[in-house]
PDB file of N, CA and C in Angstrom:
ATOM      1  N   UNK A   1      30.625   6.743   1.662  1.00  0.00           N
ATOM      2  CA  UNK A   1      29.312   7.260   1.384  1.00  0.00           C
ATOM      3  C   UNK A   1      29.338   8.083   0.104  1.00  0.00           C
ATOM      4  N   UNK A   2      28.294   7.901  -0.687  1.00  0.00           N
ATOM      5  CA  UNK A   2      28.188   8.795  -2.082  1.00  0.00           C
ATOM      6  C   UNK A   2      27.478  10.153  -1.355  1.00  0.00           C
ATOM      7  N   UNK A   3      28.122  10.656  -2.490  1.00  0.00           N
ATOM      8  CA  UNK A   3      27.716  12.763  -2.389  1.00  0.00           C
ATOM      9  C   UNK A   3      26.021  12.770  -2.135  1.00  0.00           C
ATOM     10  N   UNK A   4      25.087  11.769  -2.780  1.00  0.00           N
ATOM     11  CA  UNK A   4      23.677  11.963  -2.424  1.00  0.00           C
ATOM     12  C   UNK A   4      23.415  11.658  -1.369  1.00  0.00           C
ATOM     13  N   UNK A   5      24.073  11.175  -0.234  1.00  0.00           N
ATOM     14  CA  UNK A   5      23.676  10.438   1.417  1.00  0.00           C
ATOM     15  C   UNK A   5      23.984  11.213   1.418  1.00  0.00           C
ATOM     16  N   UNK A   6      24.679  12.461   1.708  1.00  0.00           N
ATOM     17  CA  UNK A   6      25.294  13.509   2.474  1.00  0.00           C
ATOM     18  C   UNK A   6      24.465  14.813   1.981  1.00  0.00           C
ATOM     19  N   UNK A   7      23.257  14.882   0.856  1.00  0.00           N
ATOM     20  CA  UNK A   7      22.486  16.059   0.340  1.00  0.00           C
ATOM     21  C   UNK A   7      22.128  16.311   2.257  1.00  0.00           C
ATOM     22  N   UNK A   8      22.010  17.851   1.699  1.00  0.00           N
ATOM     23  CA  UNK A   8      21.038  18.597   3.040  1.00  0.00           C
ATOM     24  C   UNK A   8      19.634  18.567   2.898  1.00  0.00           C
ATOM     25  N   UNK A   9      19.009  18.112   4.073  1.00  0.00           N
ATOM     26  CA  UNK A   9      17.401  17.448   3.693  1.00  0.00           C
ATOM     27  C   UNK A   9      16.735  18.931   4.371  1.00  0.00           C
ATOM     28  N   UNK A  10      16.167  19.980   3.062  1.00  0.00           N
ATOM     29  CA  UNK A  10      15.327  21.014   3.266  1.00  0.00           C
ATOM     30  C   UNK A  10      14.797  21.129   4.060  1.00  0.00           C
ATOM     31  N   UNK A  11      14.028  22.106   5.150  1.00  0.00           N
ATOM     32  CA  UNK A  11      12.923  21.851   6.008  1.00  0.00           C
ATOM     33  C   UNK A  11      11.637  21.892   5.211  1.00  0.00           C
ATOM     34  N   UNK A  12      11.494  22.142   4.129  1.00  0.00           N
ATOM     35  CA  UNK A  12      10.066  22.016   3.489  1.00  0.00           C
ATOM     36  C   UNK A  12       9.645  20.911   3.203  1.00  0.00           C
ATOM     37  N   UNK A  13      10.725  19.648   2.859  1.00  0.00           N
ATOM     38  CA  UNK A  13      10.117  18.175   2.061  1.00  0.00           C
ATOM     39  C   UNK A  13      10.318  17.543   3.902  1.00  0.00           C
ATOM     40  N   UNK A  14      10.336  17.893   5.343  1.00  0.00           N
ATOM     41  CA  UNK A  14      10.122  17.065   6.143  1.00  0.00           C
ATOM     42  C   UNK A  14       8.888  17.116   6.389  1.00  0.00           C
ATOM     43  N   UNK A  15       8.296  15.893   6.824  1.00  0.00           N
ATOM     44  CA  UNK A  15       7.032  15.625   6.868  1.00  0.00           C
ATOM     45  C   UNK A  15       6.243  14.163   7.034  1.00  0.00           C
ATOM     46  N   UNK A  16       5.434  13.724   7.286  1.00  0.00           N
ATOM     47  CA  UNK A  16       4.847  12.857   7.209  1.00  0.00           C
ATOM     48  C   UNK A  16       4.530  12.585   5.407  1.00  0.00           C
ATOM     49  N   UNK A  17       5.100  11.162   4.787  1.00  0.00           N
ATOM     50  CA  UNK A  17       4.846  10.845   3.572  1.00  0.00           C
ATOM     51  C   UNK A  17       3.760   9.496   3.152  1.00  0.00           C
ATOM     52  N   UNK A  18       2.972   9.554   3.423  1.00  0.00           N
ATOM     53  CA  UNK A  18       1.576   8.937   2.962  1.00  0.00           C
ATOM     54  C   UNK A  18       1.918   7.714   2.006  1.00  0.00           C
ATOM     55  N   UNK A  19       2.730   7.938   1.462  1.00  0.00           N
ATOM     56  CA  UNK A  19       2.837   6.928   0.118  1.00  0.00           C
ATOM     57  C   UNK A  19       3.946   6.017   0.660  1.00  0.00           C
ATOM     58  N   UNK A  20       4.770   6.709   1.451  1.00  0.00           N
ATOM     59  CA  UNK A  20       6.160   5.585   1.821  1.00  0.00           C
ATOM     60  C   UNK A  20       5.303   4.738   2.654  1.00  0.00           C
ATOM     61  N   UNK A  21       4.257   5.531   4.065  1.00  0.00           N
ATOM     62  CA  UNK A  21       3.969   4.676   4.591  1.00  0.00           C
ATOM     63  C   UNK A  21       2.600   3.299   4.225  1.00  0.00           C
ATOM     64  N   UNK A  22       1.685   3.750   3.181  1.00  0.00           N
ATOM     65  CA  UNK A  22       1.244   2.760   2.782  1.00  0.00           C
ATOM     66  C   UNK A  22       1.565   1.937   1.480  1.00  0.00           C
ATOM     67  N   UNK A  23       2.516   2.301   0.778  1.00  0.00           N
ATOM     68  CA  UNK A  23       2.984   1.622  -0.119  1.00  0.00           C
ATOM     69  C   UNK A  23       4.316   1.359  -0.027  1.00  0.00           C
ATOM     70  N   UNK A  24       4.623   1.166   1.163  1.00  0.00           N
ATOM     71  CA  UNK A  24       6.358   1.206   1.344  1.00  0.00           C
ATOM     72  C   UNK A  24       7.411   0.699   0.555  1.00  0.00           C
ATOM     73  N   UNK A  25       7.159  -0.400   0.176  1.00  0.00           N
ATOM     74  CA  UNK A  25       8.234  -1.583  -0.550  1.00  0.00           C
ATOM     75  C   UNK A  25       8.196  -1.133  -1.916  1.00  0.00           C
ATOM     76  N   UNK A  26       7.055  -0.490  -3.055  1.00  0.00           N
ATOM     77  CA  UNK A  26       6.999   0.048  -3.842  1.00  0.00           C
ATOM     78  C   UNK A  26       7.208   1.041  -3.912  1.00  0.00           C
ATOM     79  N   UNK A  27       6.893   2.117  -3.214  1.00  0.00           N
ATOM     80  CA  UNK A  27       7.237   3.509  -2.812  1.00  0.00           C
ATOM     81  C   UNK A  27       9.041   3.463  -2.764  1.00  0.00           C
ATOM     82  N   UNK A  28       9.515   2.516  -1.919  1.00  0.00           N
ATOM     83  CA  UNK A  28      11.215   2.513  -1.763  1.00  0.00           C
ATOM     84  C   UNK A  28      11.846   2.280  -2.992  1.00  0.00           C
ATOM     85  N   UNK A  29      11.296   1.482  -3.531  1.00  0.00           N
ATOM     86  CA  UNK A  29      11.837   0.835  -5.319  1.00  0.00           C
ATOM     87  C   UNK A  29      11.925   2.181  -5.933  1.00  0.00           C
ATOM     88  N   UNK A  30      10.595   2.847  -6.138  1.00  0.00           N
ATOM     89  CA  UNK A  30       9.834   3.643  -6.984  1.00  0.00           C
ATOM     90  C   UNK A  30      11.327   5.158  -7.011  1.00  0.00           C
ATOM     91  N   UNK A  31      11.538   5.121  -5.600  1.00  0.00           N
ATOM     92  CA  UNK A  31      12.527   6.320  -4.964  1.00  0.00           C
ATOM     93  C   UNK A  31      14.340   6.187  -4.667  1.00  0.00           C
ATOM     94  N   UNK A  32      14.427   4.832  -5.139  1.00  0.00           N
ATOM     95  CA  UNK A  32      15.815   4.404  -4.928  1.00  0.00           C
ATOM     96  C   UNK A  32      15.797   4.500  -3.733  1.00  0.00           C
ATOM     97  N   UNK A  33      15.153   4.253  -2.494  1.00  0.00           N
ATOM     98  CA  UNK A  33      15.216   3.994  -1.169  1.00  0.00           C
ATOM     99  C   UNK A  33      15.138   2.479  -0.702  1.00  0.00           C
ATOM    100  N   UNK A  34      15.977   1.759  -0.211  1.00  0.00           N
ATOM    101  CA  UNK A  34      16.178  -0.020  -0.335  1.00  0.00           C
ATOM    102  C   UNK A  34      15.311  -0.056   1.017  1.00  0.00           C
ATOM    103  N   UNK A  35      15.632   0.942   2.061  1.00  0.00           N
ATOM    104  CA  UNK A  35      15.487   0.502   3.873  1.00  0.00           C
ATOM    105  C   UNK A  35      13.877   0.168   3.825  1.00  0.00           C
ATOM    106  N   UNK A  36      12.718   0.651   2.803  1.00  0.00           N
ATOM    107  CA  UNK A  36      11.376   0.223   3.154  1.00  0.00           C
ATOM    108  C   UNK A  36      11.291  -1.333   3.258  1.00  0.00           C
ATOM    109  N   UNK A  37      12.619  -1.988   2.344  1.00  0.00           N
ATOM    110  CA  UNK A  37      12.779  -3.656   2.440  1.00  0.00           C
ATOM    111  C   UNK A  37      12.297  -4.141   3.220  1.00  0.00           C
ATOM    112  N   UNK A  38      12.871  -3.135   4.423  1.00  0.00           N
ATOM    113  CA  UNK A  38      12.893  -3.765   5.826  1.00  0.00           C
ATOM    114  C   UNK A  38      11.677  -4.223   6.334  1.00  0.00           C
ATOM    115  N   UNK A  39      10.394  -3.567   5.740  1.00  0.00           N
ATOM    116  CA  UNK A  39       9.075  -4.301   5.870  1.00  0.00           C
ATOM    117  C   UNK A  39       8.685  -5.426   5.478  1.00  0.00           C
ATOM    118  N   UNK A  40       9.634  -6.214   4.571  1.00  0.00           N
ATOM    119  CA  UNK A  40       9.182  -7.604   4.622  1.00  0.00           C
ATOM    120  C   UNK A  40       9.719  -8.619   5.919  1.00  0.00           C
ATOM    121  N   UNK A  41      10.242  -8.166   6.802  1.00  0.00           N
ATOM    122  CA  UNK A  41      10.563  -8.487   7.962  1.00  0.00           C
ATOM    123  C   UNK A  41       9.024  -9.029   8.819  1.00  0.00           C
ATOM    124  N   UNK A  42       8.541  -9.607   9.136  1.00  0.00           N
ATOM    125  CA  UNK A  42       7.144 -10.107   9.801  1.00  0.00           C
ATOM    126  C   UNK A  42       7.454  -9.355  11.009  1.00  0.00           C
ATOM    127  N   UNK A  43       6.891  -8.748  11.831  1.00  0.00           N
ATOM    128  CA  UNK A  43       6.346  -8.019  13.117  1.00  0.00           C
ATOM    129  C   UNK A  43       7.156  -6.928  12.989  1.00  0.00           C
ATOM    130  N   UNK A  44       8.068  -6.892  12.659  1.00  0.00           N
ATOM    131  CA  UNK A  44       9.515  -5.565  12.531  1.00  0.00           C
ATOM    132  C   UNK A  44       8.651  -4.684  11.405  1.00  0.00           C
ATOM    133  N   UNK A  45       7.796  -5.453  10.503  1.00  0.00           N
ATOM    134  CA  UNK A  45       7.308  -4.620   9.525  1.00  0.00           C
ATOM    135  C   UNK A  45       6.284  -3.433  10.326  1.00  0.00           C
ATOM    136  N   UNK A  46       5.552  -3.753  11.252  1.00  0.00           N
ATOM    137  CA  UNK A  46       4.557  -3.157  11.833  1.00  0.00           C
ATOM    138  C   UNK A  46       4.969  -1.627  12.232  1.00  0.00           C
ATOM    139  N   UNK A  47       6.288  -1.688  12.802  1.00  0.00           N
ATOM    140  CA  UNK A  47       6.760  -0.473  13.272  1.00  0.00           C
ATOM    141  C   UNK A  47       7.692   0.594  12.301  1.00  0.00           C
ATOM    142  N   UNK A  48       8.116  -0.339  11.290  1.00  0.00           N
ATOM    143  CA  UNK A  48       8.848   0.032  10.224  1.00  0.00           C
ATOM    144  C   UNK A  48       7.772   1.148   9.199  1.00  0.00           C
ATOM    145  N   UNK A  49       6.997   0.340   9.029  1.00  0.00           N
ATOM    146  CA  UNK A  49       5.826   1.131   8.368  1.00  0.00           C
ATOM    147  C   UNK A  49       5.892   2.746   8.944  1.00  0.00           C
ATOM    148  N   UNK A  50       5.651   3.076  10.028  1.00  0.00           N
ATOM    149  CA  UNK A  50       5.822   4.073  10.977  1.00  0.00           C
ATOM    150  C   UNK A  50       6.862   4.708  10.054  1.00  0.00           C
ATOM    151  N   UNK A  51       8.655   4.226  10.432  1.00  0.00           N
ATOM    152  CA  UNK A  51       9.514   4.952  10.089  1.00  0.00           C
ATOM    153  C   UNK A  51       9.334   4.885   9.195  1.00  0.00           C
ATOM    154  N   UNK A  52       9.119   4.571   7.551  1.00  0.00           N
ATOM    155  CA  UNK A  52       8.700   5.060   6.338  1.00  0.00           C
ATOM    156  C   UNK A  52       7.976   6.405   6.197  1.00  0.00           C
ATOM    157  N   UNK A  53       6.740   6.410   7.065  1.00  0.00           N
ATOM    158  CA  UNK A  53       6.048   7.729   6.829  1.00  0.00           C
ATOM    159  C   UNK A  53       6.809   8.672   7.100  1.00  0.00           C
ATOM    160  N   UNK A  54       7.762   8.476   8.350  1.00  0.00           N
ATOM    161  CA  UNK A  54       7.892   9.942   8.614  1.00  0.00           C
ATOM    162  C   UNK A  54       9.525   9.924   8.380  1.00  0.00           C
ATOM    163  N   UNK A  55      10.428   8.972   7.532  1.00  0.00           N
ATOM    164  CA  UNK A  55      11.064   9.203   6.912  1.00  0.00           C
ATOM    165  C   UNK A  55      10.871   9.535   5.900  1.00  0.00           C
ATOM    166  N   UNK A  56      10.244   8.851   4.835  1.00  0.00           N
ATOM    167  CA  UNK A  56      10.134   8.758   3.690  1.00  0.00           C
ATOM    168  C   UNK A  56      10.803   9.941   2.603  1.00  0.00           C
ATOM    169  N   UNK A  57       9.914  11.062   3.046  1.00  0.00           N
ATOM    170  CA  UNK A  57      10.645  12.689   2.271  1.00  0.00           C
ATOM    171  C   UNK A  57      12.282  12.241   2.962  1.00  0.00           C
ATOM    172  N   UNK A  58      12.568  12.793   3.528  1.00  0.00           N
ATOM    173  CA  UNK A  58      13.980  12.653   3.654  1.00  0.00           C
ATOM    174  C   UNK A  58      14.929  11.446   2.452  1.00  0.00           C
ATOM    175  N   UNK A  59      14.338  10.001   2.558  1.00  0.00           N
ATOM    176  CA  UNK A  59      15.061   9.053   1.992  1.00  0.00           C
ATOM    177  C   UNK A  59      15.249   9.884   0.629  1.00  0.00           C
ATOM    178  N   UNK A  60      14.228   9.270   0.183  1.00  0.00           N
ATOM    179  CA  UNK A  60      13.788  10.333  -1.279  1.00  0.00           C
ATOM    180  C   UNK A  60      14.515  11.474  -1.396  1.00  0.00           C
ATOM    181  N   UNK A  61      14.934  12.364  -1.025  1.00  0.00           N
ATOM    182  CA  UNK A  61      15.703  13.585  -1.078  1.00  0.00           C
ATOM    183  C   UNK A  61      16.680  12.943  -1.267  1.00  0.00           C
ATOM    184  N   UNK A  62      17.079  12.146  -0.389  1.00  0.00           N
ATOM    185  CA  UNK A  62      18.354  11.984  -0.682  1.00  0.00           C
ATOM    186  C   UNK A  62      19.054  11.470  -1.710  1.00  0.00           C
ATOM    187  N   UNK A  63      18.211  10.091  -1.890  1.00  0.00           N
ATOM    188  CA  UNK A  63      18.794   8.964  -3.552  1.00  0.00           C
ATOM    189  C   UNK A  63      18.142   9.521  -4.350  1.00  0.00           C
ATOM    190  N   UNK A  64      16.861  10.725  -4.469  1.00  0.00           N
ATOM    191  CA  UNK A  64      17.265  11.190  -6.029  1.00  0.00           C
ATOM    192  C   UNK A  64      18.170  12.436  -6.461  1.00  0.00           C
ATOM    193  N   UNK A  65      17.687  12.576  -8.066  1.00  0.00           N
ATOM    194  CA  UNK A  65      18.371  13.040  -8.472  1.00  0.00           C
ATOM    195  C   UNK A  65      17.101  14.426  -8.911  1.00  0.00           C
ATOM    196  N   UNK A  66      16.764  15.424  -7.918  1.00  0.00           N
ATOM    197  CA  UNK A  66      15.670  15.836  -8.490  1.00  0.00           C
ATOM    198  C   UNK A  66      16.586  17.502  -8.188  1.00  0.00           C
ATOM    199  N   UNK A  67      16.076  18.425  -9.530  1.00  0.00           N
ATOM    200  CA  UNK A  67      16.562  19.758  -9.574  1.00  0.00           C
ATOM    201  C   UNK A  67      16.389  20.747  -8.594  1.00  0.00           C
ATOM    202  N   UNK A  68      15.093  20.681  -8.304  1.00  0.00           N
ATOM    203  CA  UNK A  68      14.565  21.854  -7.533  1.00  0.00           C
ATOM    204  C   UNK A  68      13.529  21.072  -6.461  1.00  0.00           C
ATOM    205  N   UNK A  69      13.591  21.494  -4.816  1.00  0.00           N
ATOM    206  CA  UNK A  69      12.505  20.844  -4.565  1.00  0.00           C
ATOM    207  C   UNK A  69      10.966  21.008  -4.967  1.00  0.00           C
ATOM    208  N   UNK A  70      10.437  22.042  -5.690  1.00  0.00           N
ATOM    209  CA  UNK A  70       8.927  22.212  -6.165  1.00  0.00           C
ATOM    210  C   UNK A  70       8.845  20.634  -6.807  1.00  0.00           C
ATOM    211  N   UNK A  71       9.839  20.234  -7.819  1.00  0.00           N
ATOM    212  CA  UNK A  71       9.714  18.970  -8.649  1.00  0.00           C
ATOM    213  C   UNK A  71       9.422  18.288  -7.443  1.00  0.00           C
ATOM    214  N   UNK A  72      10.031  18.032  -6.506  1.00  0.00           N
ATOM    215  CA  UNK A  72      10.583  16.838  -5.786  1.00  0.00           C
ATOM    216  C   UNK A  72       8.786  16.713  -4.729  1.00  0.00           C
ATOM    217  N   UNK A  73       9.041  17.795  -4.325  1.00  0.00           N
ATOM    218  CA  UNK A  73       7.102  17.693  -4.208  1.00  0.00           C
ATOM    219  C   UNK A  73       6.104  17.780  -4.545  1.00  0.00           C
ATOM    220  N   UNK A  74       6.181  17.881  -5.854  1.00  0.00           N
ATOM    221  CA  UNK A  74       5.414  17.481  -7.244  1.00  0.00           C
ATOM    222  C   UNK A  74       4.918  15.908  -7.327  1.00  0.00           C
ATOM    223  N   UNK A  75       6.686  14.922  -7.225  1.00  0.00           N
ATOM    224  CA  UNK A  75       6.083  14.304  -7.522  1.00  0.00           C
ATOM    225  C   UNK A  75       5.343  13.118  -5.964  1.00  0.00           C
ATOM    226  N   UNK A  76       6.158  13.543  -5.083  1.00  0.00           N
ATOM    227  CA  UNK A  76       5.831  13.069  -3.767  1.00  0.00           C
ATOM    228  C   UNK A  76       4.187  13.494  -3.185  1.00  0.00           C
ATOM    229  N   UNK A  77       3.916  14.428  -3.762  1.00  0.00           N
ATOM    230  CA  UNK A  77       2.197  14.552  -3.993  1.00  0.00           C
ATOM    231  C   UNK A  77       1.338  13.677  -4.988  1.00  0.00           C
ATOM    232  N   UNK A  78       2.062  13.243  -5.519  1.00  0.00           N
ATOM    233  CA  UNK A  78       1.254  12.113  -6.080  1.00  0.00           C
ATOM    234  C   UNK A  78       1.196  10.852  -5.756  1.00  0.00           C
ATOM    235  N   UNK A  79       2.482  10.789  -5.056  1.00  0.00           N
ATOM    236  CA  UNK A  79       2.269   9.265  -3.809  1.00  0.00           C
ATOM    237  C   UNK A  79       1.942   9.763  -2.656  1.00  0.00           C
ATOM    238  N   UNK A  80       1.695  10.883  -2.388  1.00  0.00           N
ATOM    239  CA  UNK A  80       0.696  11.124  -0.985  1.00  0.00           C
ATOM    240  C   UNK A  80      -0.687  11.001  -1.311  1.00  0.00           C
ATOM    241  N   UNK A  81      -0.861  11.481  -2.124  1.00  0.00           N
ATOM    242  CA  UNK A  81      -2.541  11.005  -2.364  1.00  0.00           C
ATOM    243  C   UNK A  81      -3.259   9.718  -2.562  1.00  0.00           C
ATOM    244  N   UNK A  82      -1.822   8.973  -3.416  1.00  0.00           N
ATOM    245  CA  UNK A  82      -2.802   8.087  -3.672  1.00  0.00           C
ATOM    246  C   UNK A  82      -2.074   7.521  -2.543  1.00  0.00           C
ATOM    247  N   UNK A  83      -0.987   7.235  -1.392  1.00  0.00           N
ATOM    248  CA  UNK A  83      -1.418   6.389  -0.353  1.00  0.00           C
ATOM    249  C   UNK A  83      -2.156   6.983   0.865  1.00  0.00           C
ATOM    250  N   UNK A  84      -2.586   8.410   0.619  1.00  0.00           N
ATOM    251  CA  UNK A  84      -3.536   8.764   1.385  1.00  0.00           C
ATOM    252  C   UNK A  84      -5.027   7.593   1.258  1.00  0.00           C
ATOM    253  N   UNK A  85      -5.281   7.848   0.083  1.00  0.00           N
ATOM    254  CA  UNK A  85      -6.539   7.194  -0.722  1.00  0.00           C
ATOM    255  C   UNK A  85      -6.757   6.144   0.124  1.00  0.00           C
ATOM    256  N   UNK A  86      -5.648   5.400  -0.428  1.00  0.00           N
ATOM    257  CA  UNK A  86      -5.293   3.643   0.309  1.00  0.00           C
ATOM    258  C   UNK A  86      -5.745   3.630   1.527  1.00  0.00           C
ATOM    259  N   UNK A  87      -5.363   4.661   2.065  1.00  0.00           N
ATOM    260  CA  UNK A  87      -5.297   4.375   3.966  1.00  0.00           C
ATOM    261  C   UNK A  87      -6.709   4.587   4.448  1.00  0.00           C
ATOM    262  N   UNK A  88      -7.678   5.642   3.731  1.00  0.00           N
ATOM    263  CA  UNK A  88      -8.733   5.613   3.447  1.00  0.00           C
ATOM    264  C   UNK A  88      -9.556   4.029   3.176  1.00  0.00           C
ATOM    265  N   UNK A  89      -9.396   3.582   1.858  1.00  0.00           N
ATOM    266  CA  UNK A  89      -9.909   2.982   1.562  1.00  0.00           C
ATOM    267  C   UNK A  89      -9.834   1.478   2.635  1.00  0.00           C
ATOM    268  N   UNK A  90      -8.618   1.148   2.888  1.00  0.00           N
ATOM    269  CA  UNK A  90      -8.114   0.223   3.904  1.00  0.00           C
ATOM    270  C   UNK A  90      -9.099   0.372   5.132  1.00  0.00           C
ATOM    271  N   UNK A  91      -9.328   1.659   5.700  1.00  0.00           N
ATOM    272  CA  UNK A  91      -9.616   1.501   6.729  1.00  0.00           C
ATOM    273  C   UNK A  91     -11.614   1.182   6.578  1.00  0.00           C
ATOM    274  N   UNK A  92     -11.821   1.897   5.469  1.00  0.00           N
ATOM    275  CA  UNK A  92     -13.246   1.692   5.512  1.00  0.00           C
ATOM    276  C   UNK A  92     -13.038  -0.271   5.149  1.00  0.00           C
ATOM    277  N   UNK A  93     -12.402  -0.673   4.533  1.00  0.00           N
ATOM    278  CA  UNK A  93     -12.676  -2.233   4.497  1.00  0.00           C
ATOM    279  C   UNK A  93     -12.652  -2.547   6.048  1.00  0.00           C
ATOM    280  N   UNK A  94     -11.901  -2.072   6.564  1.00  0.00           N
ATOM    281  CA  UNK A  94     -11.883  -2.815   8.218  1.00  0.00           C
ATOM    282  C   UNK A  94     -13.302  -2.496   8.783  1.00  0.00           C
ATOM    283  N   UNK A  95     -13.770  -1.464   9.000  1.00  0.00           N
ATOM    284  CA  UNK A  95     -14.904  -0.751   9.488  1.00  0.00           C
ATOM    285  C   UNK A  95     -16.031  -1.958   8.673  1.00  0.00           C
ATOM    286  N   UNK A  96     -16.546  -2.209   7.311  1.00  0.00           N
ATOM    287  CA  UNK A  96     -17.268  -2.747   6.891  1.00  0.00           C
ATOM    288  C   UNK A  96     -16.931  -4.823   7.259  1.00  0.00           C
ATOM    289  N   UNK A  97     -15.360  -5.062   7.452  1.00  0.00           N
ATOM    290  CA  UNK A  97     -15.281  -6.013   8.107  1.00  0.00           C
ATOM    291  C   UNK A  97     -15.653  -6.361   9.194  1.00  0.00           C
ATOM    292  N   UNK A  98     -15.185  -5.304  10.297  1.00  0.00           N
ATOM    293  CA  UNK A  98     -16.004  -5.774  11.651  1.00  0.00           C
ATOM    294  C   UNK A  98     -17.454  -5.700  11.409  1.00  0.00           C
ATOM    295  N   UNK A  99     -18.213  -4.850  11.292  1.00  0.00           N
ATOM    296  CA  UNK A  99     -19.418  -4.628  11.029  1.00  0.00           C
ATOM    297  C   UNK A  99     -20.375  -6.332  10.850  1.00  0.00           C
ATOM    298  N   UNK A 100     -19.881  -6.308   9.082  1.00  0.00           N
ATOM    299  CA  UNK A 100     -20.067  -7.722   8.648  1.00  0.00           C
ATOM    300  C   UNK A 100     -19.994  -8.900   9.725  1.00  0.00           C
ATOM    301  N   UNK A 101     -18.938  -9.059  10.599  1.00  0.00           N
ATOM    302  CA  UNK A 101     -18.725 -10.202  11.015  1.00  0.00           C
ATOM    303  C   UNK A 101     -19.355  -9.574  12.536  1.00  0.00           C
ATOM    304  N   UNK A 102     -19.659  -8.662  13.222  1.00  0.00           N
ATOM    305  CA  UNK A 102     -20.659  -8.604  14.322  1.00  0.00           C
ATOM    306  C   UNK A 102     -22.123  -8.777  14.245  1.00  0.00           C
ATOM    307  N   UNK A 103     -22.084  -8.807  12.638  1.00  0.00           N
ATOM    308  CA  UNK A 103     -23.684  -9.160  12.220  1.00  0.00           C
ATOM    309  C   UNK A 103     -24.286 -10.584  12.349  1.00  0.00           C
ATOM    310  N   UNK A 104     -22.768 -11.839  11.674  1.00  0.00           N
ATOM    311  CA  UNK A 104     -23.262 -12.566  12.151  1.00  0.00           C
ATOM    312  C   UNK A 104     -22.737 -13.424  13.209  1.00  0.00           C
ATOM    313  N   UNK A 105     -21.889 -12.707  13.774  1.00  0.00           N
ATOM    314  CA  UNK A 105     -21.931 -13.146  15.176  1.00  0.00           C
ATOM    315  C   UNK A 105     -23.580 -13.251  16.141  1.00  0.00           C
ATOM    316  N   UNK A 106     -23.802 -11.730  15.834  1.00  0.00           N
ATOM    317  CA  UNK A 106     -25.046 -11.037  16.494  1.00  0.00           C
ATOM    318  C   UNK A 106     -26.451 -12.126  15.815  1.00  0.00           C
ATOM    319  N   UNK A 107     -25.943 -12.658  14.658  1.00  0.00           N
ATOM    320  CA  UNK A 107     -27.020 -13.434  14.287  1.00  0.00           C
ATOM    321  C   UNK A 107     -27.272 -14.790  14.817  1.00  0.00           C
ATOM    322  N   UNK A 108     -25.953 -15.285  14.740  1.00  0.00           N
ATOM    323  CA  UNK A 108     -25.950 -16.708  15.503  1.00  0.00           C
ATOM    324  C   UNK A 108     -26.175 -16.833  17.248  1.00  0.00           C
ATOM    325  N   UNK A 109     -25.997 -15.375  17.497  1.00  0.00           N
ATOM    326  CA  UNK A 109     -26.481 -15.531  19.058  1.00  0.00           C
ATOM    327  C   UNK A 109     -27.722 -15.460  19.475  1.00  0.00           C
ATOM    328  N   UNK A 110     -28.460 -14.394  18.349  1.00  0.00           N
ATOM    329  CA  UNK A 110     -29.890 -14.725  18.311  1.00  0.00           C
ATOM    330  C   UNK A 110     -30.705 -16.248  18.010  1.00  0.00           C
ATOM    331  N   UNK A 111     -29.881 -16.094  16.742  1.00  0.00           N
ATOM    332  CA  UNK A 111     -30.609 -18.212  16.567  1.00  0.00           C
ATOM    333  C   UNK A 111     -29.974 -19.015  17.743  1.00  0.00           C
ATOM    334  N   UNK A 112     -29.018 -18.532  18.473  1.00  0.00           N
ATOM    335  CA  UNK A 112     -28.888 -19.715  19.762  1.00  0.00           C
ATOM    336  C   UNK A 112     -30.326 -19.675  20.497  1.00  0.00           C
ATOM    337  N   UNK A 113     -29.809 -18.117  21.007  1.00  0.00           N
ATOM    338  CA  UNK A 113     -31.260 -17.843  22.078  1.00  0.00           C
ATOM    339  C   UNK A 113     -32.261 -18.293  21.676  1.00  0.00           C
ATOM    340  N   UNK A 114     -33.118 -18.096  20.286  1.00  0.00           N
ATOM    341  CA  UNK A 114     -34.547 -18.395  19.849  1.00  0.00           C
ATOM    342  C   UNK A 114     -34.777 -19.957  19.610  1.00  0.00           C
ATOM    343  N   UNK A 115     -33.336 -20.284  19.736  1.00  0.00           N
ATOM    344  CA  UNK A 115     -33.458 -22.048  19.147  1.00  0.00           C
ATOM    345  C   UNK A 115     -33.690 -22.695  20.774  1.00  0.00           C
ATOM    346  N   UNK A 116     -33.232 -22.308  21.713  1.00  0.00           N
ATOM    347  CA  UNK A 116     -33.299 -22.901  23.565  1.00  0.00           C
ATOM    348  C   UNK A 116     -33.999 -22.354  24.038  1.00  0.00           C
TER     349      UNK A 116
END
């Protein structure tokens, strides 16, 4: 094992990380962290996602090379936001998806009824 697997992971950078978990595979690249890979795995990805978030600070601590943690959550606030954003934005597409498609569900059941 290299000297950076063995850093001591602060109690301030543990946490839920927003960016590992919606941008994982980029987020892992982005951090020298390989294990988000593991989300290209089909159904294994589903739960993996999970351990990203609430690994993520930890990985990151560990494979970089960052001075002080203020930096190190400097810059991990900027992939929390914007995969905060994402998770946001993601979810309102779902919300406006179902919506959309109960409309015309709801429509074609009306033109059944009004058509018999």
């Amino acid at each position: 094992m290299d000297e950076q697997s063995n850093r001591i992971i602060p109690d301030e950078i543990k946490g839920w990380n927003w960016g590992a978990f919606m941008y994982n595979i980029t987020w892992g690249i982005g951090n020298k962290s390989y294990l988000p890979l593991l989300c290209l795995i089909p159904l294994f990805n589903i739960i993996w996602i999970f351990v990203c978030g609430f690994k993520g600070n930890e990985w990151a601590w560990q494979k970089g090379d960052y001075e002080d943690i203020d930096t190190f959550l400097a810059v991990q606030k900027t992939w929390n936001r914007a995969g905060l954003v994402g998770f946001i934005l993601f979810i309102l597409l779902m919300v406006v998806y179902f919506l959309f498609f109960a409309a015309i569900i709801t429509s074609i059941i009306t033109s059944y009824h009004s058509y018999y």
